[in-house]
PDB file of N, CA and C in Angstrom:
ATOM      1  N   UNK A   1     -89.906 107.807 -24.839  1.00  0.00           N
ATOM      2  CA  UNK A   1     -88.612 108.081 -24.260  1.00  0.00           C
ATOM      3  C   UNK A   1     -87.715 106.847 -24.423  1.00  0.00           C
ATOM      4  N   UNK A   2     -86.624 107.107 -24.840  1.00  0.00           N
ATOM      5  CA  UNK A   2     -85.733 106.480 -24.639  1.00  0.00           C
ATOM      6  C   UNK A   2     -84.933 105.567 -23.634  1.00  0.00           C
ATOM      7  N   UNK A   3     -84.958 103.924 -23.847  1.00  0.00           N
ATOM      8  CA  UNK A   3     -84.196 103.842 -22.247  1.00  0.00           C
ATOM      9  C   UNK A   3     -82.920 103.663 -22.204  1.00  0.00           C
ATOM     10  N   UNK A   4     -82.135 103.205 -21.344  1.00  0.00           N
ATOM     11  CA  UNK A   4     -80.992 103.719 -21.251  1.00  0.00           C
ATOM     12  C   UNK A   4     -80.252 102.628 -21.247  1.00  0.00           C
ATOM     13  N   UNK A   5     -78.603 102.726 -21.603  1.00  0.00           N
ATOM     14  CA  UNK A   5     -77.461 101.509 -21.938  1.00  0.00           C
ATOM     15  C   UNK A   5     -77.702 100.529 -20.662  1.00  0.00           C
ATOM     16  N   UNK A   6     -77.739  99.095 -20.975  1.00  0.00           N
ATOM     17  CA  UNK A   6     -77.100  98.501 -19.812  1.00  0.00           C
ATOM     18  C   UNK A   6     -75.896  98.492 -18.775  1.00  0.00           C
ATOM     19  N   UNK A   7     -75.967  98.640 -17.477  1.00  0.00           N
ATOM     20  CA  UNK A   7     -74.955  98.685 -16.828  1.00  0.00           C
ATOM     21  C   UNK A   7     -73.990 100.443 -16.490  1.00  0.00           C
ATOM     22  N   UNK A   8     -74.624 101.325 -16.917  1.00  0.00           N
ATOM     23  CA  UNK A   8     -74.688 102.466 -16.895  1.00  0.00           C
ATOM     24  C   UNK A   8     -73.492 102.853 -18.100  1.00  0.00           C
ATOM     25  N   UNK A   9     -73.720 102.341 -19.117  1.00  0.00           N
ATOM     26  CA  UNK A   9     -72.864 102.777 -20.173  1.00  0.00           C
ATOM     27  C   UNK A   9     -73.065 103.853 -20.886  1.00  0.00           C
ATOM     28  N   UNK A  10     -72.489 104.758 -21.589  1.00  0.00           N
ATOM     29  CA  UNK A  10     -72.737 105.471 -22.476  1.00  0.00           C
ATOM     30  C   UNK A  10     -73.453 105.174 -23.392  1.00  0.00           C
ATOM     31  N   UNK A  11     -74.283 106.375 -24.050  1.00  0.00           N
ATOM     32  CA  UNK A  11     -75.221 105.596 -25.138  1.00  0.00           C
ATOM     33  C   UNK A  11     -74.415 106.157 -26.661  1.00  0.00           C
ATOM     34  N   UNK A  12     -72.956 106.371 -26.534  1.00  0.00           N
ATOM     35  CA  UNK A  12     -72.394 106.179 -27.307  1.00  0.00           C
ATOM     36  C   UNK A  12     -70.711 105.558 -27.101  1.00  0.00           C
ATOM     37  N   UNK A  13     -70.560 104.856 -27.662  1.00  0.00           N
ATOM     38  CA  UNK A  13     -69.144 104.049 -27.745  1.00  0.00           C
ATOM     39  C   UNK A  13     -68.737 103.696 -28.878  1.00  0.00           C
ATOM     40  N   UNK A  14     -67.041 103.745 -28.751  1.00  0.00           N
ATOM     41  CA  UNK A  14     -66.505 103.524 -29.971  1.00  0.00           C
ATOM     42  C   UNK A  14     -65.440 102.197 -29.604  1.00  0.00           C
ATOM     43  N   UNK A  15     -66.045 101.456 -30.337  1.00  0.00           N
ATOM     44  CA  UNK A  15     -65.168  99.952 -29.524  1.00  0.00           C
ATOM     45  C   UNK A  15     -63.682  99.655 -30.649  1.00  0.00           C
ATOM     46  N   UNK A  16     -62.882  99.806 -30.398  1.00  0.00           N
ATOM     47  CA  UNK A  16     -61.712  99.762 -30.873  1.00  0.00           C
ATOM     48  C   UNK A  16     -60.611  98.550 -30.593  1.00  0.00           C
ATOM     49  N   UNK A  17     -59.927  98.267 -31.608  1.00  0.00           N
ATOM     50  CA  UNK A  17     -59.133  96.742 -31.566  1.00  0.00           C
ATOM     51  C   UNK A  17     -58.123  96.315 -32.484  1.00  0.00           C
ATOM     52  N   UNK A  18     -57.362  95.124 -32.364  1.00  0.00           N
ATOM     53  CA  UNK A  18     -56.973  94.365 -33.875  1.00  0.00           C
ATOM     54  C   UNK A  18     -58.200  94.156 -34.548  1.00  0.00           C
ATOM     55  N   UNK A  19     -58.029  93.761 -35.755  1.00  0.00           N
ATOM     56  CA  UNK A  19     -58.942  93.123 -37.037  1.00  0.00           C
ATOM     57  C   UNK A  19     -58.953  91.792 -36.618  1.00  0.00           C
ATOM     58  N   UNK A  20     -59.301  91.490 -35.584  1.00  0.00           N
ATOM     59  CA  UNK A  20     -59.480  89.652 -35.169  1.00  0.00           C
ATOM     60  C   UNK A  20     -61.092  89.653 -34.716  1.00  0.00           C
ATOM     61  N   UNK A  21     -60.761  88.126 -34.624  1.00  0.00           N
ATOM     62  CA  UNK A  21     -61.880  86.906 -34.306  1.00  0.00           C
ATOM     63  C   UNK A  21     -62.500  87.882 -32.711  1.00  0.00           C
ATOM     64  N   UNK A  22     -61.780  88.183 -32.324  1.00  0.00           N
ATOM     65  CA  UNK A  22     -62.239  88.564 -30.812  1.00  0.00           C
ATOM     66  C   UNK A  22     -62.991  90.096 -30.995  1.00  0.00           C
ATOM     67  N   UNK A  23     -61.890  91.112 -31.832  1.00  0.00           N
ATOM     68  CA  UNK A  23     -63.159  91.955 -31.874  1.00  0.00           C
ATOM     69  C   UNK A  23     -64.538  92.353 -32.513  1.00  0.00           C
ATOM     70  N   UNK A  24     -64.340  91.086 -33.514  1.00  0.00           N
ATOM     71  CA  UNK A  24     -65.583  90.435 -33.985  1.00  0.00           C
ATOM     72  C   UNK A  24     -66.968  90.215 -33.236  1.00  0.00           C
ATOM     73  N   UNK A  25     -66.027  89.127 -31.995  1.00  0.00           N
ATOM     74  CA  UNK A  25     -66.606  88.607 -30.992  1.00  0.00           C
ATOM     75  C   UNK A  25     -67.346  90.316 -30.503  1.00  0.00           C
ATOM     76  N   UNK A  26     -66.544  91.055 -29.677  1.00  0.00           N
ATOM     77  CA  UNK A  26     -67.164  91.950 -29.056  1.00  0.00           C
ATOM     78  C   UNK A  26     -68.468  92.875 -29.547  1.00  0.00           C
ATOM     79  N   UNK A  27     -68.130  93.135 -30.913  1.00  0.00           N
ATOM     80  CA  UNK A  27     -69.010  94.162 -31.818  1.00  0.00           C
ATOM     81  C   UNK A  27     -69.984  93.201 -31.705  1.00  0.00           C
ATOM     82  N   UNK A  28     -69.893  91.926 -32.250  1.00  0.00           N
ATOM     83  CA  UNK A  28     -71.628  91.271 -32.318  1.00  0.00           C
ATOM     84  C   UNK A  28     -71.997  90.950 -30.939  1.00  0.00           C
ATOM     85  N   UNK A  29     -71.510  90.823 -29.167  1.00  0.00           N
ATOM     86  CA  UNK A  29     -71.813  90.746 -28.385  1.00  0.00           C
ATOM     87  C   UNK A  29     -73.195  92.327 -27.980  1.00  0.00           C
ATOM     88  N   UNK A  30     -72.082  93.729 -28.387  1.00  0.00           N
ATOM     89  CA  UNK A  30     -73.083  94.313 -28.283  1.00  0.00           C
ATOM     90  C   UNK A  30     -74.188  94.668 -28.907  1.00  0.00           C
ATOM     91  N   UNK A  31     -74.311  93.745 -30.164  1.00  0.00           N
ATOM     92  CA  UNK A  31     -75.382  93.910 -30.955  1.00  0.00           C
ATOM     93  C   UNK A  31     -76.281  93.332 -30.525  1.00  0.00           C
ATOM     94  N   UNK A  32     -76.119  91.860 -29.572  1.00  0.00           N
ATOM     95  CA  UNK A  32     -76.955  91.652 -29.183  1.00  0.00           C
ATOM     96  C   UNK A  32     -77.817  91.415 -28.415  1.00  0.00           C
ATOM     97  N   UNK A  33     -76.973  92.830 -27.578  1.00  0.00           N
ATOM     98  CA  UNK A  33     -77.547  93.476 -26.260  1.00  0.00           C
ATOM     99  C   UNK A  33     -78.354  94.343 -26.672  1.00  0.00           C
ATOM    100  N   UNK A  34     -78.084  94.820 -28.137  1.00  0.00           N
ATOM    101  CA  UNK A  34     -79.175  95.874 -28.374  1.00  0.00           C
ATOM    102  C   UNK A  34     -78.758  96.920 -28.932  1.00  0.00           C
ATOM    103  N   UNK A  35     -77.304  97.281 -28.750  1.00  0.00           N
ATOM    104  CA  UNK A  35     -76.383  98.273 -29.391  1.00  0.00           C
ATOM    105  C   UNK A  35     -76.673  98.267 -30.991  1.00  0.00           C
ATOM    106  N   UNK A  36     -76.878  99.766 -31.617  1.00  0.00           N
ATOM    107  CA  UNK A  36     -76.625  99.514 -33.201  1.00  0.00           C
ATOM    108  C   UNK A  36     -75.490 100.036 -33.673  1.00  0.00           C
ATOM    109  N   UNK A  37     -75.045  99.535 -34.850  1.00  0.00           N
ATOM    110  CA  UNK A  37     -74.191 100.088 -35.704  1.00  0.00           C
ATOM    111  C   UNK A  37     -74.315 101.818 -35.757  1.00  0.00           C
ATOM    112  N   UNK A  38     -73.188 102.693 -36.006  1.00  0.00           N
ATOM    113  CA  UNK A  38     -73.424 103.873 -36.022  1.00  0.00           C
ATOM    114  C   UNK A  38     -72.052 104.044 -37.013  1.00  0.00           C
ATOM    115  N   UNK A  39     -72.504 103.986 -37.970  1.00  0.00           N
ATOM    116  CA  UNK A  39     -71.543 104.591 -39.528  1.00  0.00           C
ATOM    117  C   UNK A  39     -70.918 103.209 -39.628  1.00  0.00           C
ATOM    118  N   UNK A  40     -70.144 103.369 -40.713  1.00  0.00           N
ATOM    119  CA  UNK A  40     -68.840 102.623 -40.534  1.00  0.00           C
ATOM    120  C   UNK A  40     -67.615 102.024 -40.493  1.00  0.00           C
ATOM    121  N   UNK A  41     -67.206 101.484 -40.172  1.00  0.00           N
ATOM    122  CA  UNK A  41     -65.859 100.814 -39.133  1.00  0.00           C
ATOM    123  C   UNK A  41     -64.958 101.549 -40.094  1.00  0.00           C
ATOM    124  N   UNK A  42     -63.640 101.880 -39.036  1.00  0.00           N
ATOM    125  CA  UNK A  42     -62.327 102.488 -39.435  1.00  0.00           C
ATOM    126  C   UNK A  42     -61.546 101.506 -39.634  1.00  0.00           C
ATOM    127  N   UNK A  43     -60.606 101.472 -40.349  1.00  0.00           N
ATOM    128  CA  UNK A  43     -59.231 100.748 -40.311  1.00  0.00           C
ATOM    129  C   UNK A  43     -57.952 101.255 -40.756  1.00  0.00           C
ATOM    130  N   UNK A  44     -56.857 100.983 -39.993  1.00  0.00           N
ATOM    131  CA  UNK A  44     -55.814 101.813 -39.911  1.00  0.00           C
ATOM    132  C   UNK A  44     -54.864 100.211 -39.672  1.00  0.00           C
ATOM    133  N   UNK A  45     -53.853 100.653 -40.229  1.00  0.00           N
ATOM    134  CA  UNK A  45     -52.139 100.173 -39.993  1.00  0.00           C
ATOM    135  C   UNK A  45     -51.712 100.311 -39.342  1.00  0.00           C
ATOM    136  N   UNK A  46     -51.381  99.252 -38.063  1.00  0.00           N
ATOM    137  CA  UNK A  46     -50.028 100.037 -37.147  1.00  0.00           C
ATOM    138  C   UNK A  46     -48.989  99.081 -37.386  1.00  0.00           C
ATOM    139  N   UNK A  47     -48.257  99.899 -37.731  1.00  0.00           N
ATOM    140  CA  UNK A  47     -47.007  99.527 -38.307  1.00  0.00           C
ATOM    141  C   UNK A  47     -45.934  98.691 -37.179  1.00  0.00           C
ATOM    142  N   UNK A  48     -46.349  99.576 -35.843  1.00  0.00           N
ATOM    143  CA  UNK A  48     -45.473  99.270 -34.477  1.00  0.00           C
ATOM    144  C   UNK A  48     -45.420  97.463 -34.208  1.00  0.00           C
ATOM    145  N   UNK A  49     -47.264  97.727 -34.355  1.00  0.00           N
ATOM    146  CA  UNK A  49     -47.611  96.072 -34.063  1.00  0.00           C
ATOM    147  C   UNK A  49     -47.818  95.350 -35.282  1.00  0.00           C
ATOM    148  N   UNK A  50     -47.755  95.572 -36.309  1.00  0.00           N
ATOM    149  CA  UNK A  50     -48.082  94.885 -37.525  1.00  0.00           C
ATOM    150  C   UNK A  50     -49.105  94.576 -37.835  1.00  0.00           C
ATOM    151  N   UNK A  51     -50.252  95.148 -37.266  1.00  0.00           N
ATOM    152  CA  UNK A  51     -51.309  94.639 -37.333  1.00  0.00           C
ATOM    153  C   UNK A  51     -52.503  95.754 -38.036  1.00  0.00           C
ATOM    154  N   UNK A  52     -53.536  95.353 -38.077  1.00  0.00           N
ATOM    155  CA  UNK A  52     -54.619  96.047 -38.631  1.00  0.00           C
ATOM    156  C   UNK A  52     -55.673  96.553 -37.576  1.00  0.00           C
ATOM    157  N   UNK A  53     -55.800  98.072 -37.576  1.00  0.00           N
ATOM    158  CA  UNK A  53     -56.509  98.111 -36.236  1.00  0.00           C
ATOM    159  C   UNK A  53     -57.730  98.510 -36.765  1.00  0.00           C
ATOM    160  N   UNK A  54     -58.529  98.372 -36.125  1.00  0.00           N
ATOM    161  CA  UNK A  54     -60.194  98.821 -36.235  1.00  0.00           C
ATOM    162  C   UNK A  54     -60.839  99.496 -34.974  1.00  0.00           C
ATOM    163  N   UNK A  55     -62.214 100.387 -35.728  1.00  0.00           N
ATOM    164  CA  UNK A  55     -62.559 100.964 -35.047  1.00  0.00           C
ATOM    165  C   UNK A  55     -63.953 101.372 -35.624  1.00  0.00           C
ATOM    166  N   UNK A  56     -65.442 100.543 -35.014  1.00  0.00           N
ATOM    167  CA  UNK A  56     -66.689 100.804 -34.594  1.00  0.00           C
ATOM    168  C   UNK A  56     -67.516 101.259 -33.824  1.00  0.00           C
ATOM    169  N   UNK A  57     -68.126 102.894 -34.078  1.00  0.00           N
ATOM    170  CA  UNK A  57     -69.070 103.370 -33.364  1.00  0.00           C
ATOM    171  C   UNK A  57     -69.989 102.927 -33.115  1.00  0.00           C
ATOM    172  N   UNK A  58     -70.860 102.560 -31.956  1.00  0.00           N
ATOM    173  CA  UNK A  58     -72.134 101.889 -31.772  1.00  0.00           C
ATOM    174  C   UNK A  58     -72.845 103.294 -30.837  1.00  0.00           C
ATOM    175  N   UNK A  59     -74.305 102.880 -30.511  1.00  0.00           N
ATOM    176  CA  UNK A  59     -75.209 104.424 -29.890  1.00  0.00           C
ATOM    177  C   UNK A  59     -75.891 103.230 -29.821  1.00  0.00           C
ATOM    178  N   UNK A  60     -76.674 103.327 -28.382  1.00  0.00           N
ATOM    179  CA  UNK A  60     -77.677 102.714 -28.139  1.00  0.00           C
ATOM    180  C   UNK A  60     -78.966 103.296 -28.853  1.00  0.00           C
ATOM    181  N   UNK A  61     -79.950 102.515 -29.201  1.00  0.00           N
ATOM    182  CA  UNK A  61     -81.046 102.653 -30.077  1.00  0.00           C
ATOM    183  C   UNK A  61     -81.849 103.896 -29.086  1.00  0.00           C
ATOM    184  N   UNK A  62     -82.468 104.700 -29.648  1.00  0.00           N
ATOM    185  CA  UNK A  62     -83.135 105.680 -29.469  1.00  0.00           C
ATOM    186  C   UNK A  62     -82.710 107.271 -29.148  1.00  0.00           C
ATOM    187  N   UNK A  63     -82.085 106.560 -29.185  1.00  0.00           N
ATOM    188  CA  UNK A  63     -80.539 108.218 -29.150  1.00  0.00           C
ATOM    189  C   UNK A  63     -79.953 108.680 -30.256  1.00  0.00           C
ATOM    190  N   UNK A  64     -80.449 107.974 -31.632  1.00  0.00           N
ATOM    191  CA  UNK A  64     -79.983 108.241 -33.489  1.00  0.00           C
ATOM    192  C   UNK A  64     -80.751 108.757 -33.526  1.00  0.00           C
TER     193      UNK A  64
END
């Protein structure tokens, strides 16, 4: 059996952001809580903010 997210999280999340240093930071924070990669990462234009947005699915391990 499977155990379950830390902190009563979903055992699926899609962590979403700018293309920076910080959401860098976050994606490898939950990797190495234990979270895996699940496909991957989106990126999109927003034009509003000028920036590059992203977007990584993670699933806690035993739930793929």
């Amino acid at each position: 059996m499977a155990s379950n997210p830390p902190d009563g999280k979903p055992i699926y999340r899609c962590l979403t952001g700018p293309d920076d240093d910080q959401f860098c930071k976050r994606v490898s924070e939950a990797l190495a809580q234990g979270w895996r990669l699940h496909g991957s990462p989106a990126l999109t234009f927003d034009s509003l903010r000028g920036k590059v947005m992203v977007a990584q699915a993670i699933i806690w391990p035993g739930y793929d």
